[in-house]
C-alpha atoms as a PDB file:
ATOM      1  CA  UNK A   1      11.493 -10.500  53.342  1.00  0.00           C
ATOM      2  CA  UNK A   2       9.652 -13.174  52.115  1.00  0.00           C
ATOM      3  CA  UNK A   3      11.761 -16.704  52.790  1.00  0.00           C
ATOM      4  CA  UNK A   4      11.945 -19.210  49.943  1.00  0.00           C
ATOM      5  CA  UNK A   5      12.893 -23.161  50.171  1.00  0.00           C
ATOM      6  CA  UNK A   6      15.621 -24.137  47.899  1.00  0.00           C
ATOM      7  CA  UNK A   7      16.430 -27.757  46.586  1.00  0.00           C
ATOM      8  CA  UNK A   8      19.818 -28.091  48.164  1.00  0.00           C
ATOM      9  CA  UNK A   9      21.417 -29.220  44.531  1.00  0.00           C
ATOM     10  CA  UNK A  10      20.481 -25.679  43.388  1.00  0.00           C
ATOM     11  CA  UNK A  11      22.830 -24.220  46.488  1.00  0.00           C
ATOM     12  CA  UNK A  12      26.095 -26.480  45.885  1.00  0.00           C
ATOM     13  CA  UNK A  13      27.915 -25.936  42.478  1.00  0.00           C
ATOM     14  CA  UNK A  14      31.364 -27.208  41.089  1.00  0.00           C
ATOM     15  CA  UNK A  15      33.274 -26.956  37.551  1.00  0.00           C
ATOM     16  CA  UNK A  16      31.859 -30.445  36.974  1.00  0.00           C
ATOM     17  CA  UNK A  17      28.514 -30.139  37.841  1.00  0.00           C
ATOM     18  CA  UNK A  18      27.396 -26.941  35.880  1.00  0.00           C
ATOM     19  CA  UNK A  19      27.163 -26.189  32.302  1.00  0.00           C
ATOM     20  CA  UNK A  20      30.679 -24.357  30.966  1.00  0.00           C
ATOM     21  CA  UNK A  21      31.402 -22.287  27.671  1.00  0.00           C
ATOM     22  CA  UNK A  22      34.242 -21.488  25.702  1.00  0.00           C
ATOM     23  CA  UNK A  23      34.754 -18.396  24.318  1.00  0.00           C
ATOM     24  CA  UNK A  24      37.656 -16.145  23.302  1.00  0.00           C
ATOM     25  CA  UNK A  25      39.936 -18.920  23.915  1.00  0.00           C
ATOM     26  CA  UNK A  26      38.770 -19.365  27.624  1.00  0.00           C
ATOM     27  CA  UNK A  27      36.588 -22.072  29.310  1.00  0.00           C
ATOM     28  CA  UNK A  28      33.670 -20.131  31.509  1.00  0.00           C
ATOM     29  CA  UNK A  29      31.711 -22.205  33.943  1.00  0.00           C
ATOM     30  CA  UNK A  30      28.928 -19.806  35.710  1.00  0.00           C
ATOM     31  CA  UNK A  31      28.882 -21.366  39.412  1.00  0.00           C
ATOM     32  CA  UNK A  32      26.370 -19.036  40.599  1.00  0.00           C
ATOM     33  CA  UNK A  33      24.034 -17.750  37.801  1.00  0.00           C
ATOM     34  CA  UNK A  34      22.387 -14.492  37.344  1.00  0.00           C
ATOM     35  CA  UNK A  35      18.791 -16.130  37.413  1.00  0.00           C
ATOM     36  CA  UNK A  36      19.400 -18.350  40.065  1.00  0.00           C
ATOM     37  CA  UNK A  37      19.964 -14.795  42.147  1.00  0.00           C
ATOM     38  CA  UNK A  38      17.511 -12.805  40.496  1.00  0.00           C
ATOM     39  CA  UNK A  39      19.995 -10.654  38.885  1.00  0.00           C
ATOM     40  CA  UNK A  40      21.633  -9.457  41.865  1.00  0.00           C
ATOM     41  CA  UNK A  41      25.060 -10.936  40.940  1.00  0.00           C
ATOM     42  CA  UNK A  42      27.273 -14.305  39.075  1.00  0.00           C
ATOM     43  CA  UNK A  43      30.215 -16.217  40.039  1.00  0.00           C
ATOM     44  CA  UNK A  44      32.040 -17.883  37.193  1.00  0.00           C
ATOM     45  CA  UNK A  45      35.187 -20.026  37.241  1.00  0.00           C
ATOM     46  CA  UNK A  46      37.286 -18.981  34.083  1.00  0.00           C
ATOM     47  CA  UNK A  47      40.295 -21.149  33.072  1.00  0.00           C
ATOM     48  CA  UNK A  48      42.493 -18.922  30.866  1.00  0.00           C
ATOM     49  CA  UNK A  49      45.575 -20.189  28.282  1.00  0.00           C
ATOM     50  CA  UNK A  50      49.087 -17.768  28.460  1.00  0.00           C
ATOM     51  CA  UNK A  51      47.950 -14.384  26.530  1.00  0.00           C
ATOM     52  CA  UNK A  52      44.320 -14.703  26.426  1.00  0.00           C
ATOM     53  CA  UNK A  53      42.237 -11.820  27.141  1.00  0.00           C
ATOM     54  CA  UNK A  54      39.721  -9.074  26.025  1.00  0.00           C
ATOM     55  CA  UNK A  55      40.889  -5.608  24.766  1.00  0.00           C
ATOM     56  CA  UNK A  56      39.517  -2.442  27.271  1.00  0.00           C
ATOM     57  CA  UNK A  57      36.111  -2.376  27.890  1.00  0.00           C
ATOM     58  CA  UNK A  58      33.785  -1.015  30.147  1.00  0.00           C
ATOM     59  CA  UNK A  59      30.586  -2.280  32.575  1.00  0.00           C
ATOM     60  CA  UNK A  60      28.745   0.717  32.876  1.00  0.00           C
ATOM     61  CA  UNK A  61      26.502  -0.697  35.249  1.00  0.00           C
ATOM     62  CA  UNK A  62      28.080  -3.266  37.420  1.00  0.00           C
ATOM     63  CA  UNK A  63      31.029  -3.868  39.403  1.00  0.00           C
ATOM     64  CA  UNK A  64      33.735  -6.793  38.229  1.00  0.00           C
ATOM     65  CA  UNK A  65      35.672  -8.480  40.451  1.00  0.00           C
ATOM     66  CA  UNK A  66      38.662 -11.631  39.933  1.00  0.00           C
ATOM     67  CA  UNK A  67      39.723 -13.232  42.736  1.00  0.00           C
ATOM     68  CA  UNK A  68      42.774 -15.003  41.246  1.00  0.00           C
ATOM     69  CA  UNK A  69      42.627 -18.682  42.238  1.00  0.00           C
ATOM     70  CA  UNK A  70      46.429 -20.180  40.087  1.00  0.00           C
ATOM     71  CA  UNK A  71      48.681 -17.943  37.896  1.00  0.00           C
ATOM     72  CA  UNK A  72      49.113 -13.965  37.097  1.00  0.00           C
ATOM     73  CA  UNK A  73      47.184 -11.702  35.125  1.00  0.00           C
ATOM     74  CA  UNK A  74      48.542  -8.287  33.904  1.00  0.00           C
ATOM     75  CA  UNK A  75      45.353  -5.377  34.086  1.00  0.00           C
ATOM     76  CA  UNK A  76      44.095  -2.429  32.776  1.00  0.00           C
ATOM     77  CA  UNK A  77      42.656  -0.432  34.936  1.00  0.00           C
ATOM     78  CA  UNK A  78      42.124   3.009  33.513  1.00  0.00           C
ATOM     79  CA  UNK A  79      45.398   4.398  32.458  1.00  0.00           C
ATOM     80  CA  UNK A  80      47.501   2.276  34.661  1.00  0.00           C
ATOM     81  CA  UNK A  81      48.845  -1.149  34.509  1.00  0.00           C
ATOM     82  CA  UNK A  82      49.156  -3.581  37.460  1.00  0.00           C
ATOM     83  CA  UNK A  83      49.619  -7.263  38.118  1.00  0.00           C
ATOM     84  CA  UNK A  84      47.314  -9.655  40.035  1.00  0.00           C
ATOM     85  CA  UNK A  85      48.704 -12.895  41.523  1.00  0.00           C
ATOM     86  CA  UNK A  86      47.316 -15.952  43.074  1.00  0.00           C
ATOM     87  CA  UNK A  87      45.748 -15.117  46.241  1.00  0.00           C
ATOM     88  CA  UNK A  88      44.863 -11.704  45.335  1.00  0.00           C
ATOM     89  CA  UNK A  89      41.513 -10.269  44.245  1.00  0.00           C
ATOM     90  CA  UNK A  90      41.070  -7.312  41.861  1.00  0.00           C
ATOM     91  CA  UNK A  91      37.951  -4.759  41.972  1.00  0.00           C
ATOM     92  CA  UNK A  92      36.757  -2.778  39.042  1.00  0.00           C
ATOM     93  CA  UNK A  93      34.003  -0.200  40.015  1.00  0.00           C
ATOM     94  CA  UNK A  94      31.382  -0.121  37.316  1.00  0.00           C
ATOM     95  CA  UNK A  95      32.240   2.652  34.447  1.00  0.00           C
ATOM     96  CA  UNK A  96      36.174   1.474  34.382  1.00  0.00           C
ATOM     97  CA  UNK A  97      37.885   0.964  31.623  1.00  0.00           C
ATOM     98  CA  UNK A  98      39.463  -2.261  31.626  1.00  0.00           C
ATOM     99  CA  UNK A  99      40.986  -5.146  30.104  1.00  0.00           C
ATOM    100  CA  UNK A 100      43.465  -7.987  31.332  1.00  0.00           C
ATOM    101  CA  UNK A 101      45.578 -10.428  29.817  1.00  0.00           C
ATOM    102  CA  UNK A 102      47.417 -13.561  31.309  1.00  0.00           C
ATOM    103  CA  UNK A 103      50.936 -13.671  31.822  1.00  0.00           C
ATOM    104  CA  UNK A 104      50.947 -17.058  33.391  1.00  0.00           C
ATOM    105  CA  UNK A 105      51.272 -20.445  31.309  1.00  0.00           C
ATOM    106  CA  UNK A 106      47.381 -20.300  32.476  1.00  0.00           C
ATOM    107  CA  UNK A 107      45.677 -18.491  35.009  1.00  0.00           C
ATOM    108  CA  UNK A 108      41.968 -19.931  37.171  1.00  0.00           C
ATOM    109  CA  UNK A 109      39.909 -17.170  38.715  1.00  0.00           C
ATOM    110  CA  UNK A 110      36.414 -16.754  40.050  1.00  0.00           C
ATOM    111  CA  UNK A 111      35.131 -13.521  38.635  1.00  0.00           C
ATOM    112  CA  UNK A 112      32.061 -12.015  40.584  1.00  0.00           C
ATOM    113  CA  UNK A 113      29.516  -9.620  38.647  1.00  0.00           C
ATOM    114  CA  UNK A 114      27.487  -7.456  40.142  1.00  0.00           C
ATOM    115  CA  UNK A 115      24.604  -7.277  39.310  1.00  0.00           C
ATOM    116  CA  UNK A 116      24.872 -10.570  37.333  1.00  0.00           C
ATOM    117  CA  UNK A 117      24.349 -10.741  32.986  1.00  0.00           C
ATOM    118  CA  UNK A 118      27.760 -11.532  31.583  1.00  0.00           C
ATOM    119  CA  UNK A 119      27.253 -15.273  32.668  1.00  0.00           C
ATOM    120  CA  UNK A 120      24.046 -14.980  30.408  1.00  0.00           C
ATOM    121  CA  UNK A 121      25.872 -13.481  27.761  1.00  0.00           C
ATOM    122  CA  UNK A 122      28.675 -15.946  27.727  1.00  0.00           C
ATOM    123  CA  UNK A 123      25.548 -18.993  27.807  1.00  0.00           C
ATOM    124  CA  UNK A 124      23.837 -17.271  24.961  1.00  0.00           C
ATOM    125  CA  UNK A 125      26.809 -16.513  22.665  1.00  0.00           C
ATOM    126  CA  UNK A 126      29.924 -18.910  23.157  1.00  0.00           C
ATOM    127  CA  UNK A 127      29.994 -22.346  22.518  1.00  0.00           C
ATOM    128  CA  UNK A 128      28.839 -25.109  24.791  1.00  0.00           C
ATOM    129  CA  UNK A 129      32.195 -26.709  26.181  1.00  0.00           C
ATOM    130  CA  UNK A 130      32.518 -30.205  25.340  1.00  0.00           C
ATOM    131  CA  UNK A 131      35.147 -31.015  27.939  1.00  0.00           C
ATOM    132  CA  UNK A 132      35.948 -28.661  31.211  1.00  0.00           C
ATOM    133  CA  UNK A 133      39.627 -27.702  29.229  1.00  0.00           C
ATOM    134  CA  UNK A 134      40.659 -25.219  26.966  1.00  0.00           C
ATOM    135  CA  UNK A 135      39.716 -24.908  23.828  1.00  0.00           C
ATOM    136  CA  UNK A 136      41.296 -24.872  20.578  1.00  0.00           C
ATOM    137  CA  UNK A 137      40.420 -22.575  18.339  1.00  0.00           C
ATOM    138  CA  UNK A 138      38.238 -24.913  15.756  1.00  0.00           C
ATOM    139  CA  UNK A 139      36.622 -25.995  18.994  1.00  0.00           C
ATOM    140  CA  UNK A 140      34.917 -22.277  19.329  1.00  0.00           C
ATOM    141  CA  UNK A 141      32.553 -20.879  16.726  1.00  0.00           C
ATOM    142  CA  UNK A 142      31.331 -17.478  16.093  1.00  0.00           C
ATOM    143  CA  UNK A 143      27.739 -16.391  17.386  1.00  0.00           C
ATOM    144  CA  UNK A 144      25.624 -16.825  15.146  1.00  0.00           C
ATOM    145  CA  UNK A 145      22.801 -13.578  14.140  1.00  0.00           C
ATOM    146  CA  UNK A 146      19.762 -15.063  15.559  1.00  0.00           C
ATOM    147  CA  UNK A 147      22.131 -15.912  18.599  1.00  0.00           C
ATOM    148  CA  UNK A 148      23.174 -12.454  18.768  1.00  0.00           C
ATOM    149  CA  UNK A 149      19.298 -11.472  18.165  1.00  0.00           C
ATOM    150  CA  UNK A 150      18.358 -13.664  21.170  1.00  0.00           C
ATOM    151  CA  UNK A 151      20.403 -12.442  23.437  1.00  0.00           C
ATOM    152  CA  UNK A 152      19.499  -8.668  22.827  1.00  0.00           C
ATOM    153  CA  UNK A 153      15.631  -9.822  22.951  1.00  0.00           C
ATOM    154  CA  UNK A 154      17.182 -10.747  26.673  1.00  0.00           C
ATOM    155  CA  UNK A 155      18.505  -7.640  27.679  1.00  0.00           C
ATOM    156  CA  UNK A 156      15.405  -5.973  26.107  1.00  0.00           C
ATOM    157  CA  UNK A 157      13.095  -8.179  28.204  1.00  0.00           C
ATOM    158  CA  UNK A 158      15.488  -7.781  31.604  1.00  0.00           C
ATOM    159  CA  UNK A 159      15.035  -3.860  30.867  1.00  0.00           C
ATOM    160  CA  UNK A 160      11.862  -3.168  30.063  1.00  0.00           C
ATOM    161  CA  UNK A 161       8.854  -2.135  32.218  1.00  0.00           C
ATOM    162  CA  UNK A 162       5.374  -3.739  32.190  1.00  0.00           C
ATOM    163  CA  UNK A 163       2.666  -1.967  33.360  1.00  0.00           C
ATOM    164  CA  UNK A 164       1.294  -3.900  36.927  1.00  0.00           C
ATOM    165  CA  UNK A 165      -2.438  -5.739  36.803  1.00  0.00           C
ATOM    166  CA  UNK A 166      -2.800  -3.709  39.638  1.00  0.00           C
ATOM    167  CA  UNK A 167      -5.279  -0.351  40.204  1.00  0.00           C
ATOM    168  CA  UNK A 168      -3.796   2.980  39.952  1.00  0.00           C
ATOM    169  CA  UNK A 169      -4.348   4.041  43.729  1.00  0.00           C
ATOM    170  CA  UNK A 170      -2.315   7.607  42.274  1.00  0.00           C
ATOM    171  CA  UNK A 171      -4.466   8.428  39.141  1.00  0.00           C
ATOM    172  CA  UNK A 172      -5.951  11.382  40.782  1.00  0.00           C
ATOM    173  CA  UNK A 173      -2.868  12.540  41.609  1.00  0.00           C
ATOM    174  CA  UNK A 174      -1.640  12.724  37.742  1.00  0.00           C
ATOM    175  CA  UNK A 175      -2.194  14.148  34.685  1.00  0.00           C
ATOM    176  CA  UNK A 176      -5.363  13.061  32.203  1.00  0.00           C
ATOM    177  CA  UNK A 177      -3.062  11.941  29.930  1.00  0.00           C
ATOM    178  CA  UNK A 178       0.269  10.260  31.165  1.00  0.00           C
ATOM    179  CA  UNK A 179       2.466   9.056  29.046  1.00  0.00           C
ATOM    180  CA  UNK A 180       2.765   5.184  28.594  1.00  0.00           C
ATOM    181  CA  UNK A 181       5.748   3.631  29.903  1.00  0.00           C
ATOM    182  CA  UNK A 182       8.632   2.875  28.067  1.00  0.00           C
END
């Protein structure tokens, strides 16, 4: 494996050095971003007010995980219910149906992604935070459509397959008439 020299600002990261987002009701703050580790995974720091949470949804292709920093969060994990306190971490395999929801006055955790995206999805469609608190509610604003169209141009782009500038060593081996790549 190839090594590669990093500017040592790029390896140390704090709430107050990196950019933060507010959506539903919570301040996100990626720590480690999904491009800055190719996609393999993102750490963010969430700050969460008493109640807030998303309804059950599913990662079908990458692992959550909260390691619960201050306060308690009640989860969903499948059919069953259970509580995660400071100190504790929480692990929800890809394909889980999940959803959690704080039962503390607020709660911090780092939530790790593997691979990394929602970090990109939080950049793309919530609201730049103007102060590393919670937000109000007239301090968050809906994404907008071309928002929304961005950030599906940036799945679309993370997913798709380009054919390589380099020569087809196999073409022998294959038909006359492959068919392209998607």
């Amino acid at each position: 494996m190839a090594h590669r020299d990093h500017d040592a600002s790029e390896l140390v990261a704090s709430l107050a050095t990196v950019p933060a987002y507010w959506q539903l009701d919570i301040l996100w703050a990626p720590l480690v971003s999904t491009e800055q580790t190719r996609g393999a995974y993102s750490l963010m720091e969430q700050l969460m007010p008493a109640k807030a949470g998303p309804p059950p949804h599913v990662h079908d292709h990458g692992d959550e995980l909260f390691y619960i920093l201050a306060g308690e969060l009640a989860l969903q994990l499948g059919d069953e219910v259970v509580f995660g306190r400071a100190g504790q971490l929480v692990r929800i395999p890809a394909g889980t149906a999940h959803a959690f929801a704080v039962q503390s006055e607020t709660a911090r955790v780092l939530n790790f992604y593997v691979p990394g995206m929602l970090d990109t999805q939080i950049a793309m469609l919530g609201t730049p935070a103007a102060t590393r608190g919670l937000p109000s509610r007239q301090d968050q604003h809906p994404a907008t459509p071309e928002q929304h169209a961005a950030f599906a141009q940036r799945l679309h782009d993370l997913a798709t397959q380009a054919p390589a500038a380099t020569p087809d060593l196999l073409g022998r081996y294959r038909s006359d008439d492959p068919p392209p790549l998607p």
